[in-house]
ModelCIF file with pLDDT and N, C-alpha, C, O atoms, coordinates in Angstrom:
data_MODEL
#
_entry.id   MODEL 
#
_entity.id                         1 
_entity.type                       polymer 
_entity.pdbx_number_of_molecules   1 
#
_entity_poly.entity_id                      1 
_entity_poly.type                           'polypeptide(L)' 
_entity_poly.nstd_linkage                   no 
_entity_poly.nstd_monomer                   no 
_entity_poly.pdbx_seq_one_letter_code       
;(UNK)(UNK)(UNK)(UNK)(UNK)(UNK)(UNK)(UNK)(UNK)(UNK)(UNK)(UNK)(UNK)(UNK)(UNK)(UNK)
(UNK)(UNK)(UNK)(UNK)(UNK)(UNK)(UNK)(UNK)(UNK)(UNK)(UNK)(UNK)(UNK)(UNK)(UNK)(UNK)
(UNK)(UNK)(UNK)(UNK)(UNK)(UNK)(UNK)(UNK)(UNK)(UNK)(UNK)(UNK)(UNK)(UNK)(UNK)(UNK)
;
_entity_poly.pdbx_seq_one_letter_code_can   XXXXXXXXXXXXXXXXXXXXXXXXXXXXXXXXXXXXXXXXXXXXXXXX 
_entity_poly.pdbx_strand_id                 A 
#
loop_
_entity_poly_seq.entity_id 
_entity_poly_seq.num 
_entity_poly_seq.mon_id 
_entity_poly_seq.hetero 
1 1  UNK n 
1 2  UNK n 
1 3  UNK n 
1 4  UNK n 
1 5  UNK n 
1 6  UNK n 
1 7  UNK n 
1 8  UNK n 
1 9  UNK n 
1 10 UNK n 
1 11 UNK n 
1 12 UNK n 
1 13 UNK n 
1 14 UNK n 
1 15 UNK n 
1 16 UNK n 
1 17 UNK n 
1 18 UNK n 
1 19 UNK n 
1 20 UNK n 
1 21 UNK n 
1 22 UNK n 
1 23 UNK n 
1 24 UNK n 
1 25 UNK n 
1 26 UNK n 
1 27 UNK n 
1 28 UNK n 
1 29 UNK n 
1 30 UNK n 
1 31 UNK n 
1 32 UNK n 
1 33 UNK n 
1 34 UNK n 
1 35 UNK n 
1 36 UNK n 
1 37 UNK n 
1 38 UNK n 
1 39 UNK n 
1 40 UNK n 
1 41 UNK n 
1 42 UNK n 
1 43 UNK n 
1 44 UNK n 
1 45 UNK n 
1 46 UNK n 
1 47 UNK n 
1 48 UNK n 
#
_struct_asym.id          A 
_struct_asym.entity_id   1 
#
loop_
_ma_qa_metric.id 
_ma_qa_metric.mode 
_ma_qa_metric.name 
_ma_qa_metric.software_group_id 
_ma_qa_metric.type 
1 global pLDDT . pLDDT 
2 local  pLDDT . pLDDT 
#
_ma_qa_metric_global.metric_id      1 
_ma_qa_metric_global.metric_value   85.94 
_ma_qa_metric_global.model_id       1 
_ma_qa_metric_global.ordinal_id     1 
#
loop_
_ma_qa_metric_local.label_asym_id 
_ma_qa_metric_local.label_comp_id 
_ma_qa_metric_local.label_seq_id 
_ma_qa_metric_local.metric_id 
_ma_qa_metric_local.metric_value 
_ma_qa_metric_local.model_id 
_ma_qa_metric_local.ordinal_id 
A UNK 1  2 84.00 1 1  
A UNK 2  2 85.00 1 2  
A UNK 3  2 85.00 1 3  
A UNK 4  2 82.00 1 4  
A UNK 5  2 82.00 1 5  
A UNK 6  2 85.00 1 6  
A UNK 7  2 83.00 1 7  
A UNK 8  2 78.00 1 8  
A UNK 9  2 78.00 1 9  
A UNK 10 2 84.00 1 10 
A UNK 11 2 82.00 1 11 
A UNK 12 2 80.00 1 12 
A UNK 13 2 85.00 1 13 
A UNK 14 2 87.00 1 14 
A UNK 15 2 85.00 1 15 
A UNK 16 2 87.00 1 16 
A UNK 17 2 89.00 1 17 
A UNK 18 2 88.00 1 18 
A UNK 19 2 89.00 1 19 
A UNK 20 2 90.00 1 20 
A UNK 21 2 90.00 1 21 
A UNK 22 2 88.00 1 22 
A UNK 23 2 89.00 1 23 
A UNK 24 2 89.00 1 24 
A UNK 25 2 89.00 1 25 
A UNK 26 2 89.00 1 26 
A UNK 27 2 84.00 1 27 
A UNK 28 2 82.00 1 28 
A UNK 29 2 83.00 1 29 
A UNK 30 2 80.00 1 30 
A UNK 31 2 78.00 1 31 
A UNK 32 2 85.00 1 32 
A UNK 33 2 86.00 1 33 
A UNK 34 2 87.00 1 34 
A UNK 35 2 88.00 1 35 
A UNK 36 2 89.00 1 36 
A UNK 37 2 89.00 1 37 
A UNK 38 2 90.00 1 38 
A UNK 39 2 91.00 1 39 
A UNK 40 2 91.00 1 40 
A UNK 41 2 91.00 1 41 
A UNK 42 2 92.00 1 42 
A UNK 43 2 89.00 1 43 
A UNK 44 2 89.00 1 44 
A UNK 45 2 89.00 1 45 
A UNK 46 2 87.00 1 46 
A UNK 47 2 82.00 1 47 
A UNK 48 2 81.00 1 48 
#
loop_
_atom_site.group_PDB 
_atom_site.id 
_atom_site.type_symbol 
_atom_site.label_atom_id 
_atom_site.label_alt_id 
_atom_site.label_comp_id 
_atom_site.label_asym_id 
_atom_site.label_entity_id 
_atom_site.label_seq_id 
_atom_site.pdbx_PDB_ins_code 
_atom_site.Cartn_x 
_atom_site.Cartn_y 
_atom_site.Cartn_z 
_atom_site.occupancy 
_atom_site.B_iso_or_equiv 
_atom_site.pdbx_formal_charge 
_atom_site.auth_seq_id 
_atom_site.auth_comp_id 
_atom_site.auth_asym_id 
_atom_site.auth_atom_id 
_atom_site.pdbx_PDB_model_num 
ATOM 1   N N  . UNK A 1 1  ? 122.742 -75.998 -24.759 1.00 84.00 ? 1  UNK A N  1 
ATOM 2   C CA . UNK A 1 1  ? 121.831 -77.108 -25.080 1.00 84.00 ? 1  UNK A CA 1 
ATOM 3   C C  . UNK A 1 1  ? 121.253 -77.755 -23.823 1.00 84.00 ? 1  UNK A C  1 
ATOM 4   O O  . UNK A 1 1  ? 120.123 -78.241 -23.766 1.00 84.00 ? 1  UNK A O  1 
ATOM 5   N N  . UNK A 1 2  ? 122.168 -77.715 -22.786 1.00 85.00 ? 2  UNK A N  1 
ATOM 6   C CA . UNK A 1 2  ? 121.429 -78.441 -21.502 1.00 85.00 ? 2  UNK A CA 1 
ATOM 7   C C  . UNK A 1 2  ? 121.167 -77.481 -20.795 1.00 85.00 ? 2  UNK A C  1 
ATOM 8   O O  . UNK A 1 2  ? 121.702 -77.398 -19.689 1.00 85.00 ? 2  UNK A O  1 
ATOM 9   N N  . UNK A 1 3  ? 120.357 -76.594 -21.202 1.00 85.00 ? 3  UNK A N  1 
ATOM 10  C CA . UNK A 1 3  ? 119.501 -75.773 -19.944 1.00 85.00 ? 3  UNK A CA 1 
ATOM 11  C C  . UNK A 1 3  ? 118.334 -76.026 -20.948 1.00 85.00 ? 3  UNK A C  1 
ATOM 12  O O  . UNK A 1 3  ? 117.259 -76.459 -20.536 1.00 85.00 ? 3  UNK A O  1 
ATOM 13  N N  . UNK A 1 4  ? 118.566 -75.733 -22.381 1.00 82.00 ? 4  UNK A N  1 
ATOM 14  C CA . UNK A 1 4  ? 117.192 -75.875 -23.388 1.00 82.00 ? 4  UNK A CA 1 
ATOM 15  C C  . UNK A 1 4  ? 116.796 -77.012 -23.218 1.00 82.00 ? 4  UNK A C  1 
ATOM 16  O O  . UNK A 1 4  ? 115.567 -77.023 -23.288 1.00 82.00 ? 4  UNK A O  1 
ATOM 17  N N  . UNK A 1 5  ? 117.241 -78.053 -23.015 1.00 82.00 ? 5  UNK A N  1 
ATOM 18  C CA . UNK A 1 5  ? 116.688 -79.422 -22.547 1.00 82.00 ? 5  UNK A CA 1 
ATOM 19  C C  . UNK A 1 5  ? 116.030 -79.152 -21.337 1.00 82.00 ? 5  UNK A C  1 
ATOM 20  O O  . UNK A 1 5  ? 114.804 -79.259 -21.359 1.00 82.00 ? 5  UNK A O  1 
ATOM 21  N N  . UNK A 1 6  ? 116.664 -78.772 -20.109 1.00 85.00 ? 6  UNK A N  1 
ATOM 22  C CA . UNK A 1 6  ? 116.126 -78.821 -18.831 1.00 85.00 ? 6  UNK A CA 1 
ATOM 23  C C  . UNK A 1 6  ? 114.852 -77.830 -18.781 1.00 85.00 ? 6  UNK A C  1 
ATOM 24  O O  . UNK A 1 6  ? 113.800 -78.298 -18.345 1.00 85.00 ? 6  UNK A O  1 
ATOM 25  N N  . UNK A 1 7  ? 114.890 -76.527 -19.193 1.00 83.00 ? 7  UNK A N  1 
ATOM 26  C CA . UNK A 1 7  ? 113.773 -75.834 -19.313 1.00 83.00 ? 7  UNK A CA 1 
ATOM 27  C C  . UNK A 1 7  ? 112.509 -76.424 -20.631 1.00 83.00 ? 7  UNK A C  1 
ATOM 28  O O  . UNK A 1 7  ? 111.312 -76.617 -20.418 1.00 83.00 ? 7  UNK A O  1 
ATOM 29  N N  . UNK A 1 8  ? 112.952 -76.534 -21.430 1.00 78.00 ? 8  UNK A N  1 
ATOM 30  C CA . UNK A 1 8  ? 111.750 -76.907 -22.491 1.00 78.00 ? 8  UNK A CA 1 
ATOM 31  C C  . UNK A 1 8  ? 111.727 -78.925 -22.769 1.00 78.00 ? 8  UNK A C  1 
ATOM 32  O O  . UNK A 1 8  ? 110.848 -79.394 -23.492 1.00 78.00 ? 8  UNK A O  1 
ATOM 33  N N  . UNK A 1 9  ? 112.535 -79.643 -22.253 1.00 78.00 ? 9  UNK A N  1 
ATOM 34  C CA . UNK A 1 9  ? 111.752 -80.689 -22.846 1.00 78.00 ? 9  UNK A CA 1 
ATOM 35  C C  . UNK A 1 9  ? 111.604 -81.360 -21.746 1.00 78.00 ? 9  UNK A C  1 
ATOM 36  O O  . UNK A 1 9  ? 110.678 -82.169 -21.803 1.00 78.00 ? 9  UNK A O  1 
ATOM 37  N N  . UNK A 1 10 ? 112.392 -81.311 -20.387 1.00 84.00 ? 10 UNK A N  1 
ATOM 38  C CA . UNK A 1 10 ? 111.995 -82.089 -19.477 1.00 84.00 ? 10 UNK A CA 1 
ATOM 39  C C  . UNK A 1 10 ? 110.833 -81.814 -18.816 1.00 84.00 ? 10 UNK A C  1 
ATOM 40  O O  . UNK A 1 10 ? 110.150 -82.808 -18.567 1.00 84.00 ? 10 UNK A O  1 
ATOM 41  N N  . UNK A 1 11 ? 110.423 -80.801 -18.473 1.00 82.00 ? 11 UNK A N  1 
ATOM 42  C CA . UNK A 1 11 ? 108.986 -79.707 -17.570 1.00 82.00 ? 11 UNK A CA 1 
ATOM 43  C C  . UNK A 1 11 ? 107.981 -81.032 -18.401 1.00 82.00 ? 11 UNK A C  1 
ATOM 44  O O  . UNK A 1 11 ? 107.609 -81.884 -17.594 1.00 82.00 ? 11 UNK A O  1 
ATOM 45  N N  . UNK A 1 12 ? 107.690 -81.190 -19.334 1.00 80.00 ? 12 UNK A N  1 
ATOM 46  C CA . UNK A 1 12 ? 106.722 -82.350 -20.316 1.00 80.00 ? 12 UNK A CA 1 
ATOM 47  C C  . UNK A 1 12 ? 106.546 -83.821 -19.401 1.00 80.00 ? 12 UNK A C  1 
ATOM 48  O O  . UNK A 1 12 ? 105.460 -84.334 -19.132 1.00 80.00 ? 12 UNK A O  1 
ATOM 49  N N  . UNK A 1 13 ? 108.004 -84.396 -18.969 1.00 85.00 ? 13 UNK A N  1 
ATOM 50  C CA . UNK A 1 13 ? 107.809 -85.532 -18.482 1.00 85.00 ? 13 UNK A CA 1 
ATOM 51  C C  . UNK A 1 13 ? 107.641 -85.577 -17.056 1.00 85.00 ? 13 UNK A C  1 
ATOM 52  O O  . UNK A 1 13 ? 106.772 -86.222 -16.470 1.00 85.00 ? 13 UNK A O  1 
ATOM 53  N N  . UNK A 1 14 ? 108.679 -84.725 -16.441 1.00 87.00 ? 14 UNK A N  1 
ATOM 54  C CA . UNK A 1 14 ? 108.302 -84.778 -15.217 1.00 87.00 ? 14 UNK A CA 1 
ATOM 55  C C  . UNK A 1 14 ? 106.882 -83.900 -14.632 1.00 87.00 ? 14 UNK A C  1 
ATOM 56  O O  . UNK A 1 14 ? 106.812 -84.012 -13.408 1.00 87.00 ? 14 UNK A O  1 
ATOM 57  N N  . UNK A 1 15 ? 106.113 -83.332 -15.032 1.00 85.00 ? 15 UNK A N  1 
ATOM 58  C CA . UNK A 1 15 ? 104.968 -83.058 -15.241 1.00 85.00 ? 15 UNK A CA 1 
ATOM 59  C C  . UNK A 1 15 ? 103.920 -84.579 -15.311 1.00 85.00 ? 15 UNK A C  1 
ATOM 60  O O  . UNK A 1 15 ? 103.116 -84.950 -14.456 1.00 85.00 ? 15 UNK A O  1 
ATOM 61  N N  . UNK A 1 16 ? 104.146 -85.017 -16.171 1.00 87.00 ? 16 UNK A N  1 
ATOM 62  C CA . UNK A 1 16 ? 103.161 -86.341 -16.628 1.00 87.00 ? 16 UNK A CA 1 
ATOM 63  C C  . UNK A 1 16 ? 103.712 -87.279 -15.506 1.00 87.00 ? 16 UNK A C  1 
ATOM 64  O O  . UNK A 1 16 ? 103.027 -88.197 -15.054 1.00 87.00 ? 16 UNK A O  1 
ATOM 65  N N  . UNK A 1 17 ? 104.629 -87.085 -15.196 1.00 89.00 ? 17 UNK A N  1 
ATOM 66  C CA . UNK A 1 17 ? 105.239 -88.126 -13.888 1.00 89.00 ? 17 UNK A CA 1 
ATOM 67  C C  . UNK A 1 17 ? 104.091 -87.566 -11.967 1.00 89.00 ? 17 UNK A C  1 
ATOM 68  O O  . UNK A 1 17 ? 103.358 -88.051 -11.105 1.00 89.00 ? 17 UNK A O  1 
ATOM 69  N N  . UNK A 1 18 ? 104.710 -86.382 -12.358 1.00 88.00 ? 18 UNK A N  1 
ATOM 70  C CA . UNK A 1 18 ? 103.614 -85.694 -11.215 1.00 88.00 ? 18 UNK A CA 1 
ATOM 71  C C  . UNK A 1 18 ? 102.516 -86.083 -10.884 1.00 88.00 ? 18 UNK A C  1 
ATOM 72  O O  . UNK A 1 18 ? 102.038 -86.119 -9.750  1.00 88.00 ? 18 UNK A O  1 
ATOM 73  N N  . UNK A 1 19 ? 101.844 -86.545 -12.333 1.00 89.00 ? 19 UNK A N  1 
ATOM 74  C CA . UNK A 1 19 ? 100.231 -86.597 -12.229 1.00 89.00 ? 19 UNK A CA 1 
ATOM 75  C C  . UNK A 1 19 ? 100.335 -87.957 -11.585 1.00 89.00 ? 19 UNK A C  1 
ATOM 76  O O  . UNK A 1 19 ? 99.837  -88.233 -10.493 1.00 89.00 ? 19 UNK A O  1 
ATOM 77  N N  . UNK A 1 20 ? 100.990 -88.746 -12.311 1.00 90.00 ? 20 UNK A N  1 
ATOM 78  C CA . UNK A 1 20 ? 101.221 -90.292 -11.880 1.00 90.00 ? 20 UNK A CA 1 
ATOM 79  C C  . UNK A 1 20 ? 101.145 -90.423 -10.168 1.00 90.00 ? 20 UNK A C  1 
ATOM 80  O O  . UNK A 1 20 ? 100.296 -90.967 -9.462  1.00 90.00 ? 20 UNK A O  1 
ATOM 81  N N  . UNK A 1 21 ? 102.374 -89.703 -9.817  1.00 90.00 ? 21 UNK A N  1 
ATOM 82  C CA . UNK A 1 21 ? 102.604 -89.756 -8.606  1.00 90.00 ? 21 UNK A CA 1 
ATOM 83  C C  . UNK A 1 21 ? 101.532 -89.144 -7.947  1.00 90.00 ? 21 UNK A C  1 
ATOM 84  O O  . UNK A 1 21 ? 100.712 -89.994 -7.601  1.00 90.00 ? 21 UNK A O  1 
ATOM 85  N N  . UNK A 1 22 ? 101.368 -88.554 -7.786  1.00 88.00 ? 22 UNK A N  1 
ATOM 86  C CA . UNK A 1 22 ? 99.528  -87.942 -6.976  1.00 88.00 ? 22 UNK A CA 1 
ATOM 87  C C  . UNK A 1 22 ? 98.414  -88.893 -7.087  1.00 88.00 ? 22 UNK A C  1 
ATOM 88  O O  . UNK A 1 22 ? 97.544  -89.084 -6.238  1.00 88.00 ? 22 UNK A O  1 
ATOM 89  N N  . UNK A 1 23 ? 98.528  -89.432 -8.156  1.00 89.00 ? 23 UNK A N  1 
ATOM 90  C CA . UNK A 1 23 ? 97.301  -90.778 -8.341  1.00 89.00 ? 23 UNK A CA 1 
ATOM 91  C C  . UNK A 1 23 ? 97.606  -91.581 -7.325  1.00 89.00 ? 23 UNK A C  1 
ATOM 92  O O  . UNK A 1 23 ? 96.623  -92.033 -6.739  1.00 89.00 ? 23 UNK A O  1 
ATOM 93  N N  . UNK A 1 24 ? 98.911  -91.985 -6.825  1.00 89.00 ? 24 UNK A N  1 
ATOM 94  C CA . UNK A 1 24 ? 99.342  -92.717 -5.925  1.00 89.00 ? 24 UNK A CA 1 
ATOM 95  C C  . UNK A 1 24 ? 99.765  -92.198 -4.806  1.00 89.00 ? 24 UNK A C  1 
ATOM 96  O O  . UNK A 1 24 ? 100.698 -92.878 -4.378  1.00 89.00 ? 24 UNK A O  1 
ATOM 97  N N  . UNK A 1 25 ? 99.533  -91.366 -4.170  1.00 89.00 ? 25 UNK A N  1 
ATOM 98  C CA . UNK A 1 25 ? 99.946  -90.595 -3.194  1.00 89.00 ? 25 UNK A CA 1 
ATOM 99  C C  . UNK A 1 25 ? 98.621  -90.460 -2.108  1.00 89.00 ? 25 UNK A C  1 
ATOM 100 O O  . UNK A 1 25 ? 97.522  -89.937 -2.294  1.00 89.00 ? 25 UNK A O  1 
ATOM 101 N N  . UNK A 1 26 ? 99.246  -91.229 -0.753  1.00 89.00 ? 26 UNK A N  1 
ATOM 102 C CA . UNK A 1 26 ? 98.013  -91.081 -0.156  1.00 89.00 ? 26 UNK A CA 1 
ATOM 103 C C  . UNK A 1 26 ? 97.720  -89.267 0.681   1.00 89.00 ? 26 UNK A C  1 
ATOM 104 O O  . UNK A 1 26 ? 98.439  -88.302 0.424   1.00 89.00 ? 26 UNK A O  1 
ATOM 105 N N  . UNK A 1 27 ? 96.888  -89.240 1.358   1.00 84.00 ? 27 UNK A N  1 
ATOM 106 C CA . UNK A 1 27 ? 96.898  -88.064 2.035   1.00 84.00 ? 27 UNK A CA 1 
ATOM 107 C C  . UNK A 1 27 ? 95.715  -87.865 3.130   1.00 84.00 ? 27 UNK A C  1 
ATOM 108 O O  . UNK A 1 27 ? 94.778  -88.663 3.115   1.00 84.00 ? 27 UNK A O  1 
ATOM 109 N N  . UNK A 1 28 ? 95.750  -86.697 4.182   1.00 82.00 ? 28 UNK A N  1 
ATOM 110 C CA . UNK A 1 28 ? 95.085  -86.967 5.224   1.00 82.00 ? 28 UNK A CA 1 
ATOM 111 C C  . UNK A 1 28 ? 93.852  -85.998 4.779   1.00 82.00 ? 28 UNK A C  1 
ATOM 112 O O  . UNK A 1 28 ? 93.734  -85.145 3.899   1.00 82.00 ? 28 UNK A O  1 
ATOM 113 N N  . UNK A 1 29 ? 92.992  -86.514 5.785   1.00 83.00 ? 29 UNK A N  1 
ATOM 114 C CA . UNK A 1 29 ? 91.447  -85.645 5.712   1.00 83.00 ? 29 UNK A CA 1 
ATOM 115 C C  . UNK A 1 29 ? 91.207  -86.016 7.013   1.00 83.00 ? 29 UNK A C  1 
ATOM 116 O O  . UNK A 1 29 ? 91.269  -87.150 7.488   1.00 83.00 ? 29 UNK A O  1 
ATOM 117 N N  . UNK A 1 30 ? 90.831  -84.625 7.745   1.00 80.00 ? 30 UNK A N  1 
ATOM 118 C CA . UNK A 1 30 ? 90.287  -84.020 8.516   1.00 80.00 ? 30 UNK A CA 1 
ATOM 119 C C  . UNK A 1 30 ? 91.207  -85.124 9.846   1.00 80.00 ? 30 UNK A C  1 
ATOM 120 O O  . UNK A 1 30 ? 90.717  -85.532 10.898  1.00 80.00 ? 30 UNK A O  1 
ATOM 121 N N  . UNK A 1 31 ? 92.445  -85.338 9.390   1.00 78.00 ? 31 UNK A N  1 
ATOM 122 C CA . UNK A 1 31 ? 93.167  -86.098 10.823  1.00 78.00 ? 31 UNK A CA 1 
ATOM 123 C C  . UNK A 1 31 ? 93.455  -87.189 10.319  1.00 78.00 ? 31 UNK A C  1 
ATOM 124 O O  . UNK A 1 31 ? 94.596  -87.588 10.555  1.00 78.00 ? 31 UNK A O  1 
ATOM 125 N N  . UNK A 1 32 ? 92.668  -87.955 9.561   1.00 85.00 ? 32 UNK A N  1 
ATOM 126 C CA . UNK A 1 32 ? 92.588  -89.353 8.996   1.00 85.00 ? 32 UNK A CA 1 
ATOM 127 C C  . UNK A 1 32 ? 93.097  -89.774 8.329   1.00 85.00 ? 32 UNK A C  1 
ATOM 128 O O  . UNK A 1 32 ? 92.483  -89.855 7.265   1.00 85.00 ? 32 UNK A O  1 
ATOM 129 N N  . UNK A 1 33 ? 94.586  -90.395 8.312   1.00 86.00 ? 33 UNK A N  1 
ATOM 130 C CA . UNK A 1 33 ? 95.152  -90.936 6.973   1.00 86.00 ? 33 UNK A CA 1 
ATOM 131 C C  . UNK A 1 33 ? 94.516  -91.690 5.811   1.00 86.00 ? 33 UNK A C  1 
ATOM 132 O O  . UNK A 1 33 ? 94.069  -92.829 5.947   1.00 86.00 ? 33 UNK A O  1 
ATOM 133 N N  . UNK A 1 34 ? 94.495  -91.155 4.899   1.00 87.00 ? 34 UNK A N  1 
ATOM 134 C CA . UNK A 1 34 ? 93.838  -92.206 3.412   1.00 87.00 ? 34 UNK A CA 1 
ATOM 135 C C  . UNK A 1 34 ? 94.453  -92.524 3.026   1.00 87.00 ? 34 UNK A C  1 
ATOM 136 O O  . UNK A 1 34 ? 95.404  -91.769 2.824   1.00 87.00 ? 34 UNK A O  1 
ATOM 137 N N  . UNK A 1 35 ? 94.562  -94.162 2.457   1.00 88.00 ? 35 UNK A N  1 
ATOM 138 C CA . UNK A 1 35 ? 95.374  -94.906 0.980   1.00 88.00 ? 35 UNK A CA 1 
ATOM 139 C C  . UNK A 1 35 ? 94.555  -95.823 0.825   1.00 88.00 ? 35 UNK A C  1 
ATOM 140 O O  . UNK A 1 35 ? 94.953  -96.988 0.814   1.00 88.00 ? 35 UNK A O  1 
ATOM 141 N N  . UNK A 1 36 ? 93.294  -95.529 0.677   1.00 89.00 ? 36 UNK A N  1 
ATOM 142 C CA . UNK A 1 36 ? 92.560  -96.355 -0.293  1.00 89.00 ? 36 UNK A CA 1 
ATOM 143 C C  . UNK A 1 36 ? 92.630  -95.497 -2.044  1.00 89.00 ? 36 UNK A C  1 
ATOM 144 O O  . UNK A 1 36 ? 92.142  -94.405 -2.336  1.00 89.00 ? 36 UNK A O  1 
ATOM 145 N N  . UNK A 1 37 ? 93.279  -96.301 -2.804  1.00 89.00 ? 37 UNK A N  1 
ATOM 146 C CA . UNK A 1 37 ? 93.386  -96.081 -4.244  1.00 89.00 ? 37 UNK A CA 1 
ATOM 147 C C  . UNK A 1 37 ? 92.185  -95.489 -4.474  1.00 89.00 ? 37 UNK A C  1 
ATOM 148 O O  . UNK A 1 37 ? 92.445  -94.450 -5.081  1.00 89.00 ? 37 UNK A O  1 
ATOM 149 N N  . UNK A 1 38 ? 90.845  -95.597 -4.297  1.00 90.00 ? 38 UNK A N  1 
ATOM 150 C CA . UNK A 1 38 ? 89.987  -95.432 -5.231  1.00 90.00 ? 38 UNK A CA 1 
ATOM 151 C C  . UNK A 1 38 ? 89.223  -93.482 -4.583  1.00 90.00 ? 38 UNK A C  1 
ATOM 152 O O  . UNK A 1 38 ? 88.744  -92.591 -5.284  1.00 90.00 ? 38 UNK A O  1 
ATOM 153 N N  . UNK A 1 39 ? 89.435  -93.517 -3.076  1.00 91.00 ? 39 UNK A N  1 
ATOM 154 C CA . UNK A 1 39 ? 89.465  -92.333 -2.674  1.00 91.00 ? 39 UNK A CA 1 
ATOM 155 C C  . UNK A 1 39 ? 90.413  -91.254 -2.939  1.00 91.00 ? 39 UNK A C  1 
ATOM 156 O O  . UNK A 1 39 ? 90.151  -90.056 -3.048  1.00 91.00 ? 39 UNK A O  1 
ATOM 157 N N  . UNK A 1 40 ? 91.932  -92.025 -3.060  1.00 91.00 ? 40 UNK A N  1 
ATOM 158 C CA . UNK A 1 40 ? 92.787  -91.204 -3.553  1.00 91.00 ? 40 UNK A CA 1 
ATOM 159 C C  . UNK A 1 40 ? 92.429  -90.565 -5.134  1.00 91.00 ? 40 UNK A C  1 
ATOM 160 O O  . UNK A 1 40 ? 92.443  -89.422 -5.591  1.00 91.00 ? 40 UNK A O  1 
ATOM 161 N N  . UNK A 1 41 ? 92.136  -91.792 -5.658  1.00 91.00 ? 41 UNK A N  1 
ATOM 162 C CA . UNK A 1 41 ? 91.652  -91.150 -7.303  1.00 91.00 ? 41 UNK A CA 1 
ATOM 163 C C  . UNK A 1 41 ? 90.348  -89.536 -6.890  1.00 91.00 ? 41 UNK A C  1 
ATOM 164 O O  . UNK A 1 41 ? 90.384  -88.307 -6.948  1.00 91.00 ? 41 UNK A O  1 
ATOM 165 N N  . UNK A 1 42 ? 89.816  -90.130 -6.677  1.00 92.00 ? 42 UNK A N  1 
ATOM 166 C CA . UNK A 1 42 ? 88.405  -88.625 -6.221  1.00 92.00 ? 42 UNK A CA 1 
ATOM 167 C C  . UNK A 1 42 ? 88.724  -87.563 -5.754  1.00 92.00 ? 42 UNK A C  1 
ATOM 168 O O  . UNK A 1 42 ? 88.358  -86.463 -6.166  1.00 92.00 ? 42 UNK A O  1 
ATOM 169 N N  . UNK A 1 43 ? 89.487  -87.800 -4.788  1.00 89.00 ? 43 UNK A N  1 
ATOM 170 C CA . UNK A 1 43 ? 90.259  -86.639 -4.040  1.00 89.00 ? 43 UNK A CA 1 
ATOM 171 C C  . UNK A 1 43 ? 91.501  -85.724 -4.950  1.00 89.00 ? 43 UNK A C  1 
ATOM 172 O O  . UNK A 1 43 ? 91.792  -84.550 -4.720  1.00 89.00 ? 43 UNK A O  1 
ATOM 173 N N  . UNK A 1 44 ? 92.188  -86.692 -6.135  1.00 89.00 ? 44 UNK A N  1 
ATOM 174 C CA . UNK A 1 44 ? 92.913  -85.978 -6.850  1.00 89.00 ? 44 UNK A CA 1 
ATOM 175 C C  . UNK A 1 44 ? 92.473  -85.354 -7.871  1.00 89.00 ? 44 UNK A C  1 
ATOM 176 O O  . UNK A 1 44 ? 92.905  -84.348 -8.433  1.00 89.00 ? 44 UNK A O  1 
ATOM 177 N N  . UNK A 1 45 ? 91.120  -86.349 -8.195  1.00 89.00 ? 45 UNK A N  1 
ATOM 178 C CA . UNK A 1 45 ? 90.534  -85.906 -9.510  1.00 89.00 ? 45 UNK A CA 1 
ATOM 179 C C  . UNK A 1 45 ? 89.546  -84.509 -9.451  1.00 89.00 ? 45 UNK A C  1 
ATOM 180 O O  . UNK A 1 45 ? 89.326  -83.821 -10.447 1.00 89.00 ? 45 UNK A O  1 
ATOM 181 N N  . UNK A 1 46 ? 88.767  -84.110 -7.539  1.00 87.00 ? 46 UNK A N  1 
ATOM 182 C CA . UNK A 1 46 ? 88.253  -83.481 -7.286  1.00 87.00 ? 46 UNK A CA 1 
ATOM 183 C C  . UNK A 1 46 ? 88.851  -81.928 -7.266  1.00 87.00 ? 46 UNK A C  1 
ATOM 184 O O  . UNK A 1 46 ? 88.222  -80.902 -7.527  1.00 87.00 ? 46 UNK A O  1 
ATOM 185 N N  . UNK A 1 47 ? 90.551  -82.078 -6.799  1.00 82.00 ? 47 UNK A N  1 
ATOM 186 C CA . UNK A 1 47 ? 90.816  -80.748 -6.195  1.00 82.00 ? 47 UNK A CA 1 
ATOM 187 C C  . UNK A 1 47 ? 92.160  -80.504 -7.176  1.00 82.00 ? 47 UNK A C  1 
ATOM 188 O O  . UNK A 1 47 ? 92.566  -79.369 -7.426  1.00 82.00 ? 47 UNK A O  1 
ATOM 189 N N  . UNK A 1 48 ? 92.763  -81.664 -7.673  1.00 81.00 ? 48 UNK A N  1 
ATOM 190 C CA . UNK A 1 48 ? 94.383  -80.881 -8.661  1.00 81.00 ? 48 UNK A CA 1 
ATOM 191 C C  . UNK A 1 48 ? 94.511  -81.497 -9.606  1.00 81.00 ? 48 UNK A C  1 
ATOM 192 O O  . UNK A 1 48 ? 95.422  -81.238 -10.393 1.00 81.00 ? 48 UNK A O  1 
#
């Protein structure tokens, strides 16, 4: 029962958690650290 949990129902949340976390996750361009929220959104929404 706890691998059928770990393989089939958790992959669902921590998945939807992922996305979360990348929305908030800053990152660099071309050298330049970013954490402006609203570039981070474009940049996540553009490439993953």
């Amino acid at each position: 029962y706890n691998f059928w949990v770990l393989f089939e129902i958790l992959p669902m949340w921590l998945f939807s958690l992922e996305i979360l976390l990348n929305l908030n996750t800053s990152y660099y361009s071309k050298g330049v650290f970013i954490s402006n929220r609203g570039r981070i959104f474009k940049h996540y929404m553009k490439y993953n």
